[in-house]
PDB file of N, CA and C in Angstrom:
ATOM      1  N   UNK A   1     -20.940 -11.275   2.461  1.00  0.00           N
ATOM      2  CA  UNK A   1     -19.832 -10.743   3.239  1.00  0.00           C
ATOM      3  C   UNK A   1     -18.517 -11.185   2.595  1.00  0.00           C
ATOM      4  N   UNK A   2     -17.427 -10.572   2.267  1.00  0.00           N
ATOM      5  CA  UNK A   2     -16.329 -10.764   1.955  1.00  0.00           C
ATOM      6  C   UNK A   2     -15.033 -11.362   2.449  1.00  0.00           C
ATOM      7  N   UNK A   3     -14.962 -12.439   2.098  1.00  0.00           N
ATOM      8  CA  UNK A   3     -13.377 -13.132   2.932  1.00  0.00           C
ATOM      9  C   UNK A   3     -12.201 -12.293   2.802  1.00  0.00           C
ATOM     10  N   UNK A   4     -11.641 -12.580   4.091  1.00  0.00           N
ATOM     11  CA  UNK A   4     -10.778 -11.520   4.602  1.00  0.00           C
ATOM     12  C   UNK A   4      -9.105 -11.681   3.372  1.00  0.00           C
ATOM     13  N   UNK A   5      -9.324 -13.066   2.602  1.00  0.00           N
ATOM     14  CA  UNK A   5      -8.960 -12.972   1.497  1.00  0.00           C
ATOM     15  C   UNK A   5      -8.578 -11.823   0.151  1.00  0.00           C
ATOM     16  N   UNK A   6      -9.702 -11.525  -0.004  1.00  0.00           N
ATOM     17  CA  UNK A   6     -10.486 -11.212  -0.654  1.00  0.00           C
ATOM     18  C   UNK A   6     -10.507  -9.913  -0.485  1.00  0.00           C
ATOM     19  N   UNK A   7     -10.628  -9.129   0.166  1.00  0.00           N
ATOM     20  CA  UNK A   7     -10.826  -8.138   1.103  1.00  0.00           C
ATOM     21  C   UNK A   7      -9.310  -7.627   0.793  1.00  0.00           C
ATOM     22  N   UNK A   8      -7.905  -8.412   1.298  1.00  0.00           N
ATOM     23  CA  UNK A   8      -6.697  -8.423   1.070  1.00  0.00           C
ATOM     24  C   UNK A   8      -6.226  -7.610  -0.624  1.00  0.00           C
ATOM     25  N   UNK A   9      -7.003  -8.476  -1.373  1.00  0.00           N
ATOM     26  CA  UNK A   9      -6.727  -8.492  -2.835  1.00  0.00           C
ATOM     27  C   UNK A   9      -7.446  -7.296  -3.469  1.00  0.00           C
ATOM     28  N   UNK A  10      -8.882  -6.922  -3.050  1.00  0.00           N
ATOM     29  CA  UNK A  10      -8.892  -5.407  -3.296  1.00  0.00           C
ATOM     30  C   UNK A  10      -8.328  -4.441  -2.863  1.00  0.00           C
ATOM     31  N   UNK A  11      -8.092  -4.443  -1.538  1.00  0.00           N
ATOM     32  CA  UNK A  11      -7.060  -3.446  -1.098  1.00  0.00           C
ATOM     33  C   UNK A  11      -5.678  -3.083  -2.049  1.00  0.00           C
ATOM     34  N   UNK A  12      -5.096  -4.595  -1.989  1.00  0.00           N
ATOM     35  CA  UNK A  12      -3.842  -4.015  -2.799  1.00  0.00           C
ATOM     36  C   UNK A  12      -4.102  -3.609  -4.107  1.00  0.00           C
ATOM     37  N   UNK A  13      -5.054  -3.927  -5.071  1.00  0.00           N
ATOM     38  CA  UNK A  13      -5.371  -3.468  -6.270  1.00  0.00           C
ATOM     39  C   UNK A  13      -6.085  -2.092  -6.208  1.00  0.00           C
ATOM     40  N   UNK A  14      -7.037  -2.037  -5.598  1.00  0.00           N
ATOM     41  CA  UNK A  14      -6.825  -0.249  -5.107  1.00  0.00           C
ATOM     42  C   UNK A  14      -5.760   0.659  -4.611  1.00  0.00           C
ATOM     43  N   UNK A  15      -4.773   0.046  -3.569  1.00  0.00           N
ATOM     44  CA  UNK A  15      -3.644   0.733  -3.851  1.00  0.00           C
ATOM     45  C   UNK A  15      -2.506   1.285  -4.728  1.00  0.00           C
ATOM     46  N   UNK A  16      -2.640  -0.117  -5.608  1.00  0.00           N
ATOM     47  CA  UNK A  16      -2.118  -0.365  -6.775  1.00  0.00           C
ATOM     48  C   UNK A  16      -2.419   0.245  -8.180  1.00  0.00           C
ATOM     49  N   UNK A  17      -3.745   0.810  -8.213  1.00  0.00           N
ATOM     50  CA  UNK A  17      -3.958   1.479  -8.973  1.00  0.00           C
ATOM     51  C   UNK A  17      -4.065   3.068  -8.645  1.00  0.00           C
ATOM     52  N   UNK A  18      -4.089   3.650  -7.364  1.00  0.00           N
ATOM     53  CA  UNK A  18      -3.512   4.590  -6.886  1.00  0.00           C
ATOM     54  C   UNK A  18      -2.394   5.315  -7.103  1.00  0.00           C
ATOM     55  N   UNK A  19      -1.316   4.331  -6.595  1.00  0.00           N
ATOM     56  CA  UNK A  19      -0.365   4.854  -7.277  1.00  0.00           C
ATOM     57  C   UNK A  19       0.373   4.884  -8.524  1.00  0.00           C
ATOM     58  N   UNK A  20      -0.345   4.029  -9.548  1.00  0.00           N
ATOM     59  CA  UNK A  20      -0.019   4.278 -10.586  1.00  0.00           C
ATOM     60  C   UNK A  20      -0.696   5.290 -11.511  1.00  0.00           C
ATOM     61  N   UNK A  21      -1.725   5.671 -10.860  1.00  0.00           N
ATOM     62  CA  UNK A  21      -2.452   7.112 -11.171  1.00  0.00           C
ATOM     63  C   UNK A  21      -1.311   8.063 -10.833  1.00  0.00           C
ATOM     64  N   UNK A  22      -1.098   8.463  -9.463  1.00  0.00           N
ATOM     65  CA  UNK A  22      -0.171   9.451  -9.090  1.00  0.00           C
ATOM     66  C   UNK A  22       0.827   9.402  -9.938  1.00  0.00           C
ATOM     67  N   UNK A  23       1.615   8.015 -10.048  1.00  0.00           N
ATOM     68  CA  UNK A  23       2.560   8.488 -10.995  1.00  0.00           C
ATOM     69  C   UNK A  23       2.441   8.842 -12.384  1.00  0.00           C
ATOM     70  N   UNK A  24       1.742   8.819 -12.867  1.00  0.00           N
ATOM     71  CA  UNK A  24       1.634   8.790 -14.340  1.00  0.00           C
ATOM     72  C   UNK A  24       0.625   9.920 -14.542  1.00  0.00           C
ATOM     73  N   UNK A  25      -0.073  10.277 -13.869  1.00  0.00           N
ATOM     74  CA  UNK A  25      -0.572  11.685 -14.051  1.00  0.00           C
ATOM     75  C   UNK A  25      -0.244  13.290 -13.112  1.00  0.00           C
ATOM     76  N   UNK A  26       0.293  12.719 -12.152  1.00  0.00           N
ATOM     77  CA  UNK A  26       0.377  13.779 -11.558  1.00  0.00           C
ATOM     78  C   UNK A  26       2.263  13.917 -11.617  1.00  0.00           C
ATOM     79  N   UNK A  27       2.559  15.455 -11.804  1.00  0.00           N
ATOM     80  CA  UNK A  27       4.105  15.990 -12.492  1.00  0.00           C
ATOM     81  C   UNK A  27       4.552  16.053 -11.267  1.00  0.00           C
ATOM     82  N   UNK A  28       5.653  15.048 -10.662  1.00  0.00           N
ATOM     83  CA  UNK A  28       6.056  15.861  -9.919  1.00  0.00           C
ATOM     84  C   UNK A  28       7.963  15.183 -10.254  1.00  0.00           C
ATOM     85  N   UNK A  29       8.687  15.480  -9.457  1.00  0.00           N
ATOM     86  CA  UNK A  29      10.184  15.402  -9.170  1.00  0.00           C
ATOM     87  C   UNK A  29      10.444  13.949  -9.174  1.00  0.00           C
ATOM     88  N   UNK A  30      11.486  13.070 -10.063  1.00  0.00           N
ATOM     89  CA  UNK A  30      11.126  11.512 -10.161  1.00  0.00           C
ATOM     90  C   UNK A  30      11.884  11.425  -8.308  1.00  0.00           C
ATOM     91  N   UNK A  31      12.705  11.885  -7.782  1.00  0.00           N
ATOM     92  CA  UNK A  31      13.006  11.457  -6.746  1.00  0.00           C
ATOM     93  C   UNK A  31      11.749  11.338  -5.463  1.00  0.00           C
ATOM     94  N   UNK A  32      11.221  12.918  -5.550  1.00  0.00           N
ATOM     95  CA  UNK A  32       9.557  12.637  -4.608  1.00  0.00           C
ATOM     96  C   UNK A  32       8.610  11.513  -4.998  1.00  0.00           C
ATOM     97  N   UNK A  33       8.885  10.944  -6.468  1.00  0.00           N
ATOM     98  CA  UNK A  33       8.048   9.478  -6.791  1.00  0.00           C
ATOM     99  C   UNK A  33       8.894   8.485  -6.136  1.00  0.00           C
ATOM    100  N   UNK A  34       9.993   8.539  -6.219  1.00  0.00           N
ATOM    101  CA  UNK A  34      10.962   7.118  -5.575  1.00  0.00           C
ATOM    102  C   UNK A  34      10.262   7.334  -4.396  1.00  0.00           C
ATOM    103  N   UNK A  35      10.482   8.448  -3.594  1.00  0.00           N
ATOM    104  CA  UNK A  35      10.164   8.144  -1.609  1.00  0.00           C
ATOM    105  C   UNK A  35       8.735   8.016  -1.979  1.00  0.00           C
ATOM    106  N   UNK A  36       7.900   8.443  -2.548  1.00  0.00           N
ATOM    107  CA  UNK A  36       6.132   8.374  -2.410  1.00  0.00           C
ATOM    108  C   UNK A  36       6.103   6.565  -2.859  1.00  0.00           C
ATOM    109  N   UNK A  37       6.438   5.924  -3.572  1.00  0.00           N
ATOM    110  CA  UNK A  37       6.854   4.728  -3.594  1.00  0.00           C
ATOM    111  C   UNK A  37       7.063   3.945  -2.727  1.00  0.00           C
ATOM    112  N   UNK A  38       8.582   4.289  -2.143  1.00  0.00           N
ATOM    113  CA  UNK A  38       8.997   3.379  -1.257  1.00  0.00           C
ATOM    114  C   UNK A  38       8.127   3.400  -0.114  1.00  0.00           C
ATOM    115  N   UNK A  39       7.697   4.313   0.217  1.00  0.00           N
ATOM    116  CA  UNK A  39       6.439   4.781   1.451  1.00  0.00           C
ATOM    117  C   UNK A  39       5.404   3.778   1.289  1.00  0.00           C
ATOM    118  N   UNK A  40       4.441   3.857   0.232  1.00  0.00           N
ATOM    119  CA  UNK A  40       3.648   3.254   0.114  1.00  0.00           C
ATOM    120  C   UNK A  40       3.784   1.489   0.068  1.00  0.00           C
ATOM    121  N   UNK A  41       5.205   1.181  -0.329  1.00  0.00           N
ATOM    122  CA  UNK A  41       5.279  -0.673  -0.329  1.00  0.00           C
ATOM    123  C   UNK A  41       5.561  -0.552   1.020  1.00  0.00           C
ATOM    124  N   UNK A  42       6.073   0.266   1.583  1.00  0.00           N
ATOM    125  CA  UNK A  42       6.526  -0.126   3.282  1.00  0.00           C
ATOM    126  C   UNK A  42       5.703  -0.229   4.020  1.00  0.00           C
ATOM    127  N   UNK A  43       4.358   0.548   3.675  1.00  0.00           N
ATOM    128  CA  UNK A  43       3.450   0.750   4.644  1.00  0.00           C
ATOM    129  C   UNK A  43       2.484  -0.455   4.280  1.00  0.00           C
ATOM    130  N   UNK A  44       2.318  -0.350   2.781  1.00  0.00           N
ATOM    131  CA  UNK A  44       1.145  -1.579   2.628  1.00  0.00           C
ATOM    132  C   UNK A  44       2.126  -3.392   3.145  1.00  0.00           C
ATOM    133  N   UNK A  45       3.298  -3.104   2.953  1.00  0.00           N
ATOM    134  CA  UNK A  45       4.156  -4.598   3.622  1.00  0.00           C
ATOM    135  C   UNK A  45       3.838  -4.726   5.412  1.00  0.00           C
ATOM    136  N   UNK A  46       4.139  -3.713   5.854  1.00  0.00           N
ATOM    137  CA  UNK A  46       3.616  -3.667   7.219  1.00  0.00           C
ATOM    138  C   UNK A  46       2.200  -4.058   7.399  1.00  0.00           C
ATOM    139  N   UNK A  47       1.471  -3.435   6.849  1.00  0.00           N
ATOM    140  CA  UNK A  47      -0.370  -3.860   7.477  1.00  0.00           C
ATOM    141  C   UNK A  47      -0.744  -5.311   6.591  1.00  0.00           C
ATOM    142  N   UNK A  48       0.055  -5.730   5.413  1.00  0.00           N
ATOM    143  CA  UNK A  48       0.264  -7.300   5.268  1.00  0.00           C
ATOM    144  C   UNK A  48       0.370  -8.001   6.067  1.00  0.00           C
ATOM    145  N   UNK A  49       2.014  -7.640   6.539  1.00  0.00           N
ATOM    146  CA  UNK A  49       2.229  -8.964   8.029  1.00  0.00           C
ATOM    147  C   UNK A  49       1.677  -8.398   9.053  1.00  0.00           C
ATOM    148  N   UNK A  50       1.283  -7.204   9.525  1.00  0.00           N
ATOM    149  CA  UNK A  50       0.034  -7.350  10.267  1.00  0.00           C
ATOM    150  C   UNK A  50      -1.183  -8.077   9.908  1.00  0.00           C
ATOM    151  N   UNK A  51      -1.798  -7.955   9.180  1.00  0.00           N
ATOM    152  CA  UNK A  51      -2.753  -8.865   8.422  1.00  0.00           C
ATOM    153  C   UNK A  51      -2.867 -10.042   8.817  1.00  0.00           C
ATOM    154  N   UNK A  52      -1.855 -10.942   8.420  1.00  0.00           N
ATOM    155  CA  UNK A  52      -1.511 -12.012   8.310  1.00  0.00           C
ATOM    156  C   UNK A  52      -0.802 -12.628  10.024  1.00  0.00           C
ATOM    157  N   UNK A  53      -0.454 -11.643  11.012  1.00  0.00           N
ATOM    158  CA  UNK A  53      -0.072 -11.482  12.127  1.00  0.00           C
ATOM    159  C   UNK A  53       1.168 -12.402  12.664  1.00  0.00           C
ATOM    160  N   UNK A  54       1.927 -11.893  11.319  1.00  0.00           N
ATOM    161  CA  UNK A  54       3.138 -12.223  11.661  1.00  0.00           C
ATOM    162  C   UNK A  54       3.931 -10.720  12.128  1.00  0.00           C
ATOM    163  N   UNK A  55       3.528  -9.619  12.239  1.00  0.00           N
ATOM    164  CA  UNK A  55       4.041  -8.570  12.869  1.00  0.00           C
ATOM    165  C   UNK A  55       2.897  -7.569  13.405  1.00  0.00           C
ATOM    166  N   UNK A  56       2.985  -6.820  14.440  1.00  0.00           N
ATOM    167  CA  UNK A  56       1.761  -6.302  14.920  1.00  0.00           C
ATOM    168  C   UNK A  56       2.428  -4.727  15.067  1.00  0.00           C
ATOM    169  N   UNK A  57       1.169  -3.948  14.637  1.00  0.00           N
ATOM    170  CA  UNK A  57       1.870  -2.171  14.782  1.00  0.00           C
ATOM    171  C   UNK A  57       1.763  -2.473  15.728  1.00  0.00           C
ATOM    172  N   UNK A  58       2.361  -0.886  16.290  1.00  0.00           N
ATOM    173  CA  UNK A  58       2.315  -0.315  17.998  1.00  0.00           C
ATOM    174  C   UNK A  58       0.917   0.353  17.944  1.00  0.00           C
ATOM    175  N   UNK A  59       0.323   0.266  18.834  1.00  0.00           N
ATOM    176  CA  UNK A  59      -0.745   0.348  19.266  1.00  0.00           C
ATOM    177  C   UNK A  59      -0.196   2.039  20.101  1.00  0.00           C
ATOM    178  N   UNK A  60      -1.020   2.736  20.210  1.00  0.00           N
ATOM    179  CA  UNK A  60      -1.409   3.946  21.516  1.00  0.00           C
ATOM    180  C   UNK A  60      -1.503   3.986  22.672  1.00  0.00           C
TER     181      UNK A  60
END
């Protein structure tokens, strides 16, 4: 079973290599890469300090 460590550190390296796929292979407008960017550190920074539960989403 995998520590929640651990678990942490593939995630971001799968994300991480995600989007450096998108950018580098797929053509698009460098400004739609800036916001597809900034999107993605905002969102993976959020479910971090959720993670870590120093901030909690809103729930439904």
């Amino acid at each position: 079973m995998m520590t929640p460590l651990i678990h942490v550190v593939l995630v971001l390296i799968v994300v991480g290599v995600l989007l450096w796929l998108v950018n580098n292979f797929i053509p698009m407008a460098s400004s739609i890469k800036s916001i597809l960017n900034a999107v993605v550190v905002i969102v993976v920074v959020l479910w971090l300090l959720s993670f870590f539960g120093i901030f909690t989403l809103p729930s439904r």
